[in-house]
N, C-alpha and C. Protein backbone atom coordinates (compact mmCIF):
# COMPACT_ATOMS: atom_id res chain seq x y z
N UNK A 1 103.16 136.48 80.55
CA UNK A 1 103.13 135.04 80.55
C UNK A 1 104.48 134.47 80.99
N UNK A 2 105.62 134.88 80.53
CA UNK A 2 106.99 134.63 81.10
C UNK A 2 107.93 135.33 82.02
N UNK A 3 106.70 136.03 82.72
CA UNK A 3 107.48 137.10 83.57
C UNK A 3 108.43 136.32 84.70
N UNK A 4 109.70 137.10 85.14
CA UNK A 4 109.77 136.54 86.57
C UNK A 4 109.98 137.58 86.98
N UNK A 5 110.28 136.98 88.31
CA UNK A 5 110.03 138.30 89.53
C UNK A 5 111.28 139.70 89.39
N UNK A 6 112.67 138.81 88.89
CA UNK A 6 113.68 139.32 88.56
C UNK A 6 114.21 140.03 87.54
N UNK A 7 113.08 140.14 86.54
CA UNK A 7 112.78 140.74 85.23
C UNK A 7 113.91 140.22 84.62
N UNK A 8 115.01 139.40 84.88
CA UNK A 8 115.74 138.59 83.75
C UNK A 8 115.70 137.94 83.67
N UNK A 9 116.25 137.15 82.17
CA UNK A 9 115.99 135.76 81.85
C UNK A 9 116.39 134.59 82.61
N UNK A 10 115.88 133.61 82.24
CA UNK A 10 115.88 132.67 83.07
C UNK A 10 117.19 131.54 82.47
N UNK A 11 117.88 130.84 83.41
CA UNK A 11 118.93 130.23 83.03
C UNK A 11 118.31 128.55 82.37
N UNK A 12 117.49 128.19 83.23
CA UNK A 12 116.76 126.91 83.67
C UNK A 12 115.49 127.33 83.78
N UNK A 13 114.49 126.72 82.71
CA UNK A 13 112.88 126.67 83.09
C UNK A 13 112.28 125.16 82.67
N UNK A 14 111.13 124.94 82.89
CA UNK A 14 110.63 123.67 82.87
C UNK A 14 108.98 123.87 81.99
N UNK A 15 109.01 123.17 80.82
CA UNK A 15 107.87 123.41 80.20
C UNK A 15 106.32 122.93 80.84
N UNK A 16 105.24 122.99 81.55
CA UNK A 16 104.65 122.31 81.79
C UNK A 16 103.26 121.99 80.41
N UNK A 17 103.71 120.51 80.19
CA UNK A 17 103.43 120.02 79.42
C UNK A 17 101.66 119.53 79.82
N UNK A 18 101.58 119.10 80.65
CA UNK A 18 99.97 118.36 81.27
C UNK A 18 98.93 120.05 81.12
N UNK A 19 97.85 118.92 80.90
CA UNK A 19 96.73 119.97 80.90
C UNK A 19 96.27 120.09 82.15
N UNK A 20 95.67 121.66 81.80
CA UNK A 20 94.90 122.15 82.62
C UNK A 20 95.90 123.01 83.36
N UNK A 21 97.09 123.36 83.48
CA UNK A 21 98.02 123.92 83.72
C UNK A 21 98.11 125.62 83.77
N UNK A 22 98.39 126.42 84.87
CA UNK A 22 98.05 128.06 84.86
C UNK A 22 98.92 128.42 83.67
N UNK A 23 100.16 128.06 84.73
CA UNK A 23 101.23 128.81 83.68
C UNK A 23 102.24 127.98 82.75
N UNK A 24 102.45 128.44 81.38
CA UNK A 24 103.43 127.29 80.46
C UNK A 24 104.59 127.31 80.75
N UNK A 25 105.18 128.06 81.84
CA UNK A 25 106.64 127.68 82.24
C UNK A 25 106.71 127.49 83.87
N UNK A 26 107.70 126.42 84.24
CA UNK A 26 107.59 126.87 85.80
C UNK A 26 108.96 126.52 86.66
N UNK A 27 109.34 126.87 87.18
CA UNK A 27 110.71 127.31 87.78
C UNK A 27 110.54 126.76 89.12
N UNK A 28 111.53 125.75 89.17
CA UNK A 28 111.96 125.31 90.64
C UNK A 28 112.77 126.50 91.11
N UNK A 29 112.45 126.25 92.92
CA UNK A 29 113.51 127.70 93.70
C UNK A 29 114.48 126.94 93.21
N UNK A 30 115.88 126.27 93.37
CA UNK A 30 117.25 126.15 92.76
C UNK A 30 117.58 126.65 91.76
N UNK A 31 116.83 126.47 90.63
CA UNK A 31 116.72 127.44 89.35
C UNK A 31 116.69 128.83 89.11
N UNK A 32 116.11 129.03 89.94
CA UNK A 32 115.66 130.74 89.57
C UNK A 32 116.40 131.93 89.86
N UNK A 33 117.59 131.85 89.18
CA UNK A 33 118.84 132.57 89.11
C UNK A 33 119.37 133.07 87.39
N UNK A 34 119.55 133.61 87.50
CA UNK A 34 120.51 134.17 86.32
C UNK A 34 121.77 134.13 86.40
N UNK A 35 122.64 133.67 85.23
CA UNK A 35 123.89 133.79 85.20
C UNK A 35 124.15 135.04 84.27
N UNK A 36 124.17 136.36 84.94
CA UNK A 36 124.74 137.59 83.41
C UNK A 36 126.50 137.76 84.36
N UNK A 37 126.91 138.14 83.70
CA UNK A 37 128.47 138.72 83.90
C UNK A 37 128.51 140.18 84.61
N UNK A 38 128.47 140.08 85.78
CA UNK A 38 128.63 140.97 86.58
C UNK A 38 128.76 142.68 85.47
N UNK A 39 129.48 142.49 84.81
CA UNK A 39 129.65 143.80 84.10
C UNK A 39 128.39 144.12 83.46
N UNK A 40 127.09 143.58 83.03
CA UNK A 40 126.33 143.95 82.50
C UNK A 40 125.43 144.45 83.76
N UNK A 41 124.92 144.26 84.65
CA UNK A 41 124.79 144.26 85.65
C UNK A 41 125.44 145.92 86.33
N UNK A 42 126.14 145.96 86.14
CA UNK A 42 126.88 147.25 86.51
C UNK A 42 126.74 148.32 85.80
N UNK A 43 126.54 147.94 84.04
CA UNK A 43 126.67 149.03 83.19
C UNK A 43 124.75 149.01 83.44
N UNK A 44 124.06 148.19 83.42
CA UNK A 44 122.65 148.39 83.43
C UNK A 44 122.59 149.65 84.84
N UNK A 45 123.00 149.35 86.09
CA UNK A 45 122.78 150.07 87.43
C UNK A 45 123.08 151.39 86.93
N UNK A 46 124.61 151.62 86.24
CA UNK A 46 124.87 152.96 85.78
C UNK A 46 124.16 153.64 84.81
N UNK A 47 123.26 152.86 83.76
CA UNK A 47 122.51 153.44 82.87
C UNK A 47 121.30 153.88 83.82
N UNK A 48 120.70 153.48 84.46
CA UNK A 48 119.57 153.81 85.26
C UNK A 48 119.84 154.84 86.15
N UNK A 49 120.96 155.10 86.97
CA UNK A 49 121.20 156.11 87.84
C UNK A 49 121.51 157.58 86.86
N UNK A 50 121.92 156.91 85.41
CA UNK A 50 122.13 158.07 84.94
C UNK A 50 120.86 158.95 83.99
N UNK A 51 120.18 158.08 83.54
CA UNK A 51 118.53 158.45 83.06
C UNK A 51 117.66 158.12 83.37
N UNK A 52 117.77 157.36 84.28
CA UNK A 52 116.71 157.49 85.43
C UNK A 52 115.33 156.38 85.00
N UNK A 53 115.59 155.86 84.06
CA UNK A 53 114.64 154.90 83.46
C UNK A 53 115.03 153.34 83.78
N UNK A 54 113.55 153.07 83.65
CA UNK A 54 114.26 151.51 84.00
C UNK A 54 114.31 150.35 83.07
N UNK A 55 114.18 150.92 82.06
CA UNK A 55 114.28 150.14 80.24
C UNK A 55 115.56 149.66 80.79
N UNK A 56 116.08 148.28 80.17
CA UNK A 56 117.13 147.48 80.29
C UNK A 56 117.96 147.82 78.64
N UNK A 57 117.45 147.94 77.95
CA UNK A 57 118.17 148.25 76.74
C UNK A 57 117.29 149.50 75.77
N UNK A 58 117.69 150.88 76.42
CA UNK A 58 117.38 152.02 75.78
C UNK A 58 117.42 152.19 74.06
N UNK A 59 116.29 152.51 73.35
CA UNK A 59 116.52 152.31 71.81
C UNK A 59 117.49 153.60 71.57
N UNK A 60 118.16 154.40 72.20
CA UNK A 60 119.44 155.41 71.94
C UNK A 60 120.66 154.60 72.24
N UNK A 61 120.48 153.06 72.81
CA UNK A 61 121.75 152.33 73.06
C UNK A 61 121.70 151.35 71.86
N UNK A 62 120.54 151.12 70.72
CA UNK A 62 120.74 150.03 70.43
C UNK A 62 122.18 149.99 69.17
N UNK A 63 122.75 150.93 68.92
CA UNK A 63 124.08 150.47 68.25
C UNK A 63 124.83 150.00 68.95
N UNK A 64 124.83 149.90 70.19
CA UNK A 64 125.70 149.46 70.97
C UNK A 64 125.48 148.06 71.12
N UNK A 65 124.37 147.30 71.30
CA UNK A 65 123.68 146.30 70.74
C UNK A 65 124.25 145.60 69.96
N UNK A 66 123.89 146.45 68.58
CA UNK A 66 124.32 145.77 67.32
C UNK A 66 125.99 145.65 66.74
N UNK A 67 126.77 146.71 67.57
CA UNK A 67 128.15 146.53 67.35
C UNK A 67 128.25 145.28 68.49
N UNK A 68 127.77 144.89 69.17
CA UNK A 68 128.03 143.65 70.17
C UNK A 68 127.90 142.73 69.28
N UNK A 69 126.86 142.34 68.54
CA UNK A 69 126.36 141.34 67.67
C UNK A 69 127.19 141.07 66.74
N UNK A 70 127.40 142.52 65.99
CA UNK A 70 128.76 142.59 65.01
C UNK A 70 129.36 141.91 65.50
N UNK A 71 130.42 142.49 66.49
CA UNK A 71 131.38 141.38 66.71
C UNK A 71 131.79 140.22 67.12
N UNK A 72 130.63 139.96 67.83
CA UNK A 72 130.32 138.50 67.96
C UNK A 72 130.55 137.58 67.09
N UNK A 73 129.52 138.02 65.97
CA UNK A 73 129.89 137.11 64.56
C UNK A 73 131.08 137.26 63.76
N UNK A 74 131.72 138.42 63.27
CA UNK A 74 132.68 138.26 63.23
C UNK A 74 134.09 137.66 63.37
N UNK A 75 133.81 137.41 65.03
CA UNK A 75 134.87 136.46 65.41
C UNK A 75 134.46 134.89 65.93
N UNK A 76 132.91 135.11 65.59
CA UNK A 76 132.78 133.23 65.76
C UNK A 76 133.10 132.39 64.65
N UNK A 77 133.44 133.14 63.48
CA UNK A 77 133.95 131.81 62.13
C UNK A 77 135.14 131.14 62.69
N UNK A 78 135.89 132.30 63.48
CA UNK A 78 137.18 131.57 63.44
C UNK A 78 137.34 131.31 64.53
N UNK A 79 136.63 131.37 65.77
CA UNK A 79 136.88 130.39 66.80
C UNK A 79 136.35 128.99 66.71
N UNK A 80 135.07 129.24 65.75
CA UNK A 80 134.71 127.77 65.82
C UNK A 80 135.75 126.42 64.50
N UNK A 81 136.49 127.54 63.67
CA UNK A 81 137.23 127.01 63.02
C UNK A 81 138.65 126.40 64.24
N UNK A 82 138.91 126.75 65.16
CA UNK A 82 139.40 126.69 65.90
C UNK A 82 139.38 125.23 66.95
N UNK A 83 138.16 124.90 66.80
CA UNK A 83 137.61 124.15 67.65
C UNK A 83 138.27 123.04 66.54
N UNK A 84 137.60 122.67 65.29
CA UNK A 84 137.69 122.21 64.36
C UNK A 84 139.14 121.61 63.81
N UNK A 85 139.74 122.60 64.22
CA UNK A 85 141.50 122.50 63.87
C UNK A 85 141.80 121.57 64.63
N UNK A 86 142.10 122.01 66.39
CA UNK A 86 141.90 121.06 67.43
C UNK A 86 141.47 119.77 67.41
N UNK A 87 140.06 119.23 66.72
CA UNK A 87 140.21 118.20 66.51
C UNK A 87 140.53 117.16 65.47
N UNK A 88 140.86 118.32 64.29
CA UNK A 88 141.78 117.53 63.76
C UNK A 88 143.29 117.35 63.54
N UNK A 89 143.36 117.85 64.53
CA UNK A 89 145.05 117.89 64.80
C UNK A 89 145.01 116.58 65.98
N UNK A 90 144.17 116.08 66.56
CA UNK A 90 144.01 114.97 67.70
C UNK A 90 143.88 113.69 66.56
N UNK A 91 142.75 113.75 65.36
CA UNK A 91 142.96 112.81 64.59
C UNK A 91 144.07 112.57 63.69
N UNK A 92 144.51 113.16 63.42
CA UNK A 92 145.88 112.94 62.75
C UNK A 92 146.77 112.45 63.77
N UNK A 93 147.30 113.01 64.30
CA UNK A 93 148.36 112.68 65.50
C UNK A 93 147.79 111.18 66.23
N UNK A 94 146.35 110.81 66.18
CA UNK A 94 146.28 109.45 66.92
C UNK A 94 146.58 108.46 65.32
N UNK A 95 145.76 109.00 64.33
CA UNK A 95 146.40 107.92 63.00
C UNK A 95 147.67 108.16 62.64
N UNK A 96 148.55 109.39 62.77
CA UNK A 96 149.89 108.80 62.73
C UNK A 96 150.66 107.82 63.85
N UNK A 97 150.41 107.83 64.62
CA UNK A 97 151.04 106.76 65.67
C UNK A 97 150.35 104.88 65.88
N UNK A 98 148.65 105.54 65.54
CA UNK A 98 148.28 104.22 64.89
C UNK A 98 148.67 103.10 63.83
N UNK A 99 148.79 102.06 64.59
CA UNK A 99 149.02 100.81 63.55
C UNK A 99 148.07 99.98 63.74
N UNK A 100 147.96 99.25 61.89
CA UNK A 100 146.65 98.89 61.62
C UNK A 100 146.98 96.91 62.22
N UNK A 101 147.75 96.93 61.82
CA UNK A 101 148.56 95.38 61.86
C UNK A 101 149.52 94.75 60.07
N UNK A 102 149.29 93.75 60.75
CA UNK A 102 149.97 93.07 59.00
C UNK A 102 149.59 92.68 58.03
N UNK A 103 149.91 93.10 56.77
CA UNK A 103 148.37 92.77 55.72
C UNK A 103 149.34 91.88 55.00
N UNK A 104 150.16 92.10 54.93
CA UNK A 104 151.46 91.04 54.46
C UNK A 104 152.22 90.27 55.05
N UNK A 105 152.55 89.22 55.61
CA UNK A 105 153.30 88.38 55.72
C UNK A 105 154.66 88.67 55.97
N UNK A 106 155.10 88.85 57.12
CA UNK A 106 156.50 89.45 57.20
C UNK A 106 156.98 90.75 57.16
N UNK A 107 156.31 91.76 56.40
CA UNK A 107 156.22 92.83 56.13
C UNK A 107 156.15 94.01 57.37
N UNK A 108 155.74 93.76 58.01
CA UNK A 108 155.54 94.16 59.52
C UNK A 108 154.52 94.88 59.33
N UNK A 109 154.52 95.79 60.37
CA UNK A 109 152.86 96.44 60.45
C UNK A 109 152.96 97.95 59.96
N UNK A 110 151.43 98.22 59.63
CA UNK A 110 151.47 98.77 58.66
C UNK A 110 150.21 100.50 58.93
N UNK A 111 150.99 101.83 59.17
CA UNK A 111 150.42 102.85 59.63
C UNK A 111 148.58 103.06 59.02
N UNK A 112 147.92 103.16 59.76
CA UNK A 112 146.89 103.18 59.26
C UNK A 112 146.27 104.78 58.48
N UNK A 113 147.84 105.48 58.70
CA UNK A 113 147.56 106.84 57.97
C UNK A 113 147.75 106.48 56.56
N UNK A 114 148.29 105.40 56.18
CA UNK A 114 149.18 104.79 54.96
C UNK A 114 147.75 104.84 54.16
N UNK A 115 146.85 104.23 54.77
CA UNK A 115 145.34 103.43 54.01
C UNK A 115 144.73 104.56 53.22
N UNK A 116 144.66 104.77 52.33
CA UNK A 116 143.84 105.69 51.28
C UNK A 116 142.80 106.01 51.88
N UNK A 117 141.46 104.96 52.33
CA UNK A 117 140.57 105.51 53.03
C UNK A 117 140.58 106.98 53.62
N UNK A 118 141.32 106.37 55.01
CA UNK A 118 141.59 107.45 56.10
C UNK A 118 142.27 108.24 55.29
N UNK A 119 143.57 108.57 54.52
CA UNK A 119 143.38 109.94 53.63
C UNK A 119 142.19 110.65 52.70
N UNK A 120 141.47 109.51 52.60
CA UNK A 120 139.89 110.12 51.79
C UNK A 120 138.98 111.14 52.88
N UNK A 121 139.38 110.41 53.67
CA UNK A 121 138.48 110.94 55.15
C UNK A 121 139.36 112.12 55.83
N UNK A 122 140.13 112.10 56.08
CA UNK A 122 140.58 113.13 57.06
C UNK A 122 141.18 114.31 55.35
N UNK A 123 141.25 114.27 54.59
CA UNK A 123 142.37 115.29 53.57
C UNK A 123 140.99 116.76 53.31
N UNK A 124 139.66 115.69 52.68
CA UNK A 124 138.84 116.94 53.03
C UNK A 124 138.26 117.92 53.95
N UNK A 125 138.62 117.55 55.25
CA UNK A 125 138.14 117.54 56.45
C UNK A 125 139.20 118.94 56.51
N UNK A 126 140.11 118.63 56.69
CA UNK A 126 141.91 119.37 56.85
C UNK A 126 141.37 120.79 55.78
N UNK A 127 141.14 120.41 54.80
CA UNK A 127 140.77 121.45 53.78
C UNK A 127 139.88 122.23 53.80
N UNK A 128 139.27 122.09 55.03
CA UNK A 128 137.65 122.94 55.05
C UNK A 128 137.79 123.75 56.34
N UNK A 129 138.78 123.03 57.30
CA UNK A 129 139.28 123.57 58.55
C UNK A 129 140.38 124.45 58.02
N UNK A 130 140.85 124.51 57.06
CA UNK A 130 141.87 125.62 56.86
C UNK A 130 141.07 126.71 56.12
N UNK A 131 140.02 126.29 55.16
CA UNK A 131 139.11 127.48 54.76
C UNK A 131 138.25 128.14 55.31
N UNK A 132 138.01 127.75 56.65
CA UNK A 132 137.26 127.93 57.68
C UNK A 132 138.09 128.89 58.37
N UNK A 133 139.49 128.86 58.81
CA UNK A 133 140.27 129.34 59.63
C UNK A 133 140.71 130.54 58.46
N UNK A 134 141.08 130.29 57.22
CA UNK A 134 140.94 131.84 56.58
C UNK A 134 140.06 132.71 56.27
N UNK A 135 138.78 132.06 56.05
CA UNK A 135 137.58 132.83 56.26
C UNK A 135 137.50 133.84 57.73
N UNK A 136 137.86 133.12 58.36
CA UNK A 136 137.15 133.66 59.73
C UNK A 136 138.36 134.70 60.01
N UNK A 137 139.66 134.91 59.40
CA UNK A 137 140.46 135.63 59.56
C UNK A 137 140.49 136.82 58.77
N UNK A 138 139.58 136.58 57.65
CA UNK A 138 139.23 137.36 56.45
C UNK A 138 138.19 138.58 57.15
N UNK A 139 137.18 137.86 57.46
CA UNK A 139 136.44 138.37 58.27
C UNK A 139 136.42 139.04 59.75
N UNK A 140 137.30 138.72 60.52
CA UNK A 140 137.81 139.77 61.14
C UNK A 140 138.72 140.84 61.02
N UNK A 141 139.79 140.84 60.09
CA UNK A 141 140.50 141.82 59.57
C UNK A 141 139.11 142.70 58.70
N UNK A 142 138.18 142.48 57.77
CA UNK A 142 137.23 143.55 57.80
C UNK A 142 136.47 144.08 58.17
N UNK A 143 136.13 143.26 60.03
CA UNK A 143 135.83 144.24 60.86
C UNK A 143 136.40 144.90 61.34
N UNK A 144 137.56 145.02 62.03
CA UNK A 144 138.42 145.73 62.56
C UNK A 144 138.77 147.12 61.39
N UNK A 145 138.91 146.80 60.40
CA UNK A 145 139.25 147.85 59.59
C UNK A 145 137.65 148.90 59.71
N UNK A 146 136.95 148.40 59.43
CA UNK A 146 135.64 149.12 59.18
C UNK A 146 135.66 149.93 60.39
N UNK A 147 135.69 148.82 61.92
CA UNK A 147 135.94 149.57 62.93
C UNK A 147 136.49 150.85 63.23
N UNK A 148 137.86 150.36 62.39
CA UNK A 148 138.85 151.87 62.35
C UNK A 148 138.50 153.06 61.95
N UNK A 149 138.16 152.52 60.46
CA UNK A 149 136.98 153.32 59.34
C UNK A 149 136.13 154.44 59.80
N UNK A 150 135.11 153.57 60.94
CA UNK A 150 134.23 154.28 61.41
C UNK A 150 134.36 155.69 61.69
N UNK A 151 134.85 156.24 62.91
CA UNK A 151 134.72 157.21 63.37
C UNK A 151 135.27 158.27 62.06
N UNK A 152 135.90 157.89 61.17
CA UNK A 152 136.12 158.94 60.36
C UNK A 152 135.13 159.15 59.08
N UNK A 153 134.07 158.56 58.91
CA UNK A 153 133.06 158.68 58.46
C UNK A 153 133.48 158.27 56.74
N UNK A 154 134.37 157.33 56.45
CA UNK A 154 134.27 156.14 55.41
C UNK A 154 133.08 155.37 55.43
């Protein structure tokens, strides 16, 4: 039902929604490309020249698979904590230079980092991006170790 001609996935497909319809997906020519990373592509050509099969992911490869996955997750806590940091290092830095105006009379103007609010708002924010960023550091230091671990049969 979702075959294409290229036996890989598709980058861009189009649901066809109307009845009476052959097929439930359908692919403009501009579309019908894959974006994989050349290296998979290469290690697939070399797996095939070397066993001669044309399975794309051999079940004697799938730890290889799952250590991909592993580490994938592993190191997405703390990139996406990362992201997170980033923008709150943009909000701070625009409310410290922000001014709100004069709430007093003479007094001159007055930082809008000053306002309790915006410390209500940004202090928990700061606090979850730093537990986020030690988590995710937590968590890669016990993959890497396990990693190490491994081959010696810990």
């Amino acid at each position: 039902m979702y075959t294409n001609p290229t036996g890989l996935g598709l980058e861009i497909a189009y649901f066809n929604m109307l009845p009476g319809q052959k097929e439930d997906l359908s692919i403009k020519p501009l579309d019908a490309h894959s974006l994989l990373p050349p290296e998979a592509i290469e290690a697939w050509f070399y797996l095939y020249r070397m066993t001669g099969s044309p399975r794309r992911y051999p079940s004697k490869h799938a730890k290889i698979s799952n250590s991909i996955m592993v580490h994938v997750r592993a190191h997405m806590v703390r990139h996406q904590a990362m992201f997170a940091a980033y923008a709150m290092k943009t909000a701070i830095r625009y409310l410290a230079i922000r001014l709100q105006g004069e709430i007093t009379p003479g007094a001159g103007e007055v930082k809008i980092s000053d306002c309790q609010i915006q410390q209500y708002r940004l202090l928990p924010q700061l606090a979850r991006t730093f537990a986020f960023l030690l988590t995710g550091q937590a968590v890669k230091n016990i993959y890497v170790r396990v990693q190490r671990e491994w081959p010696r049969g810990r």
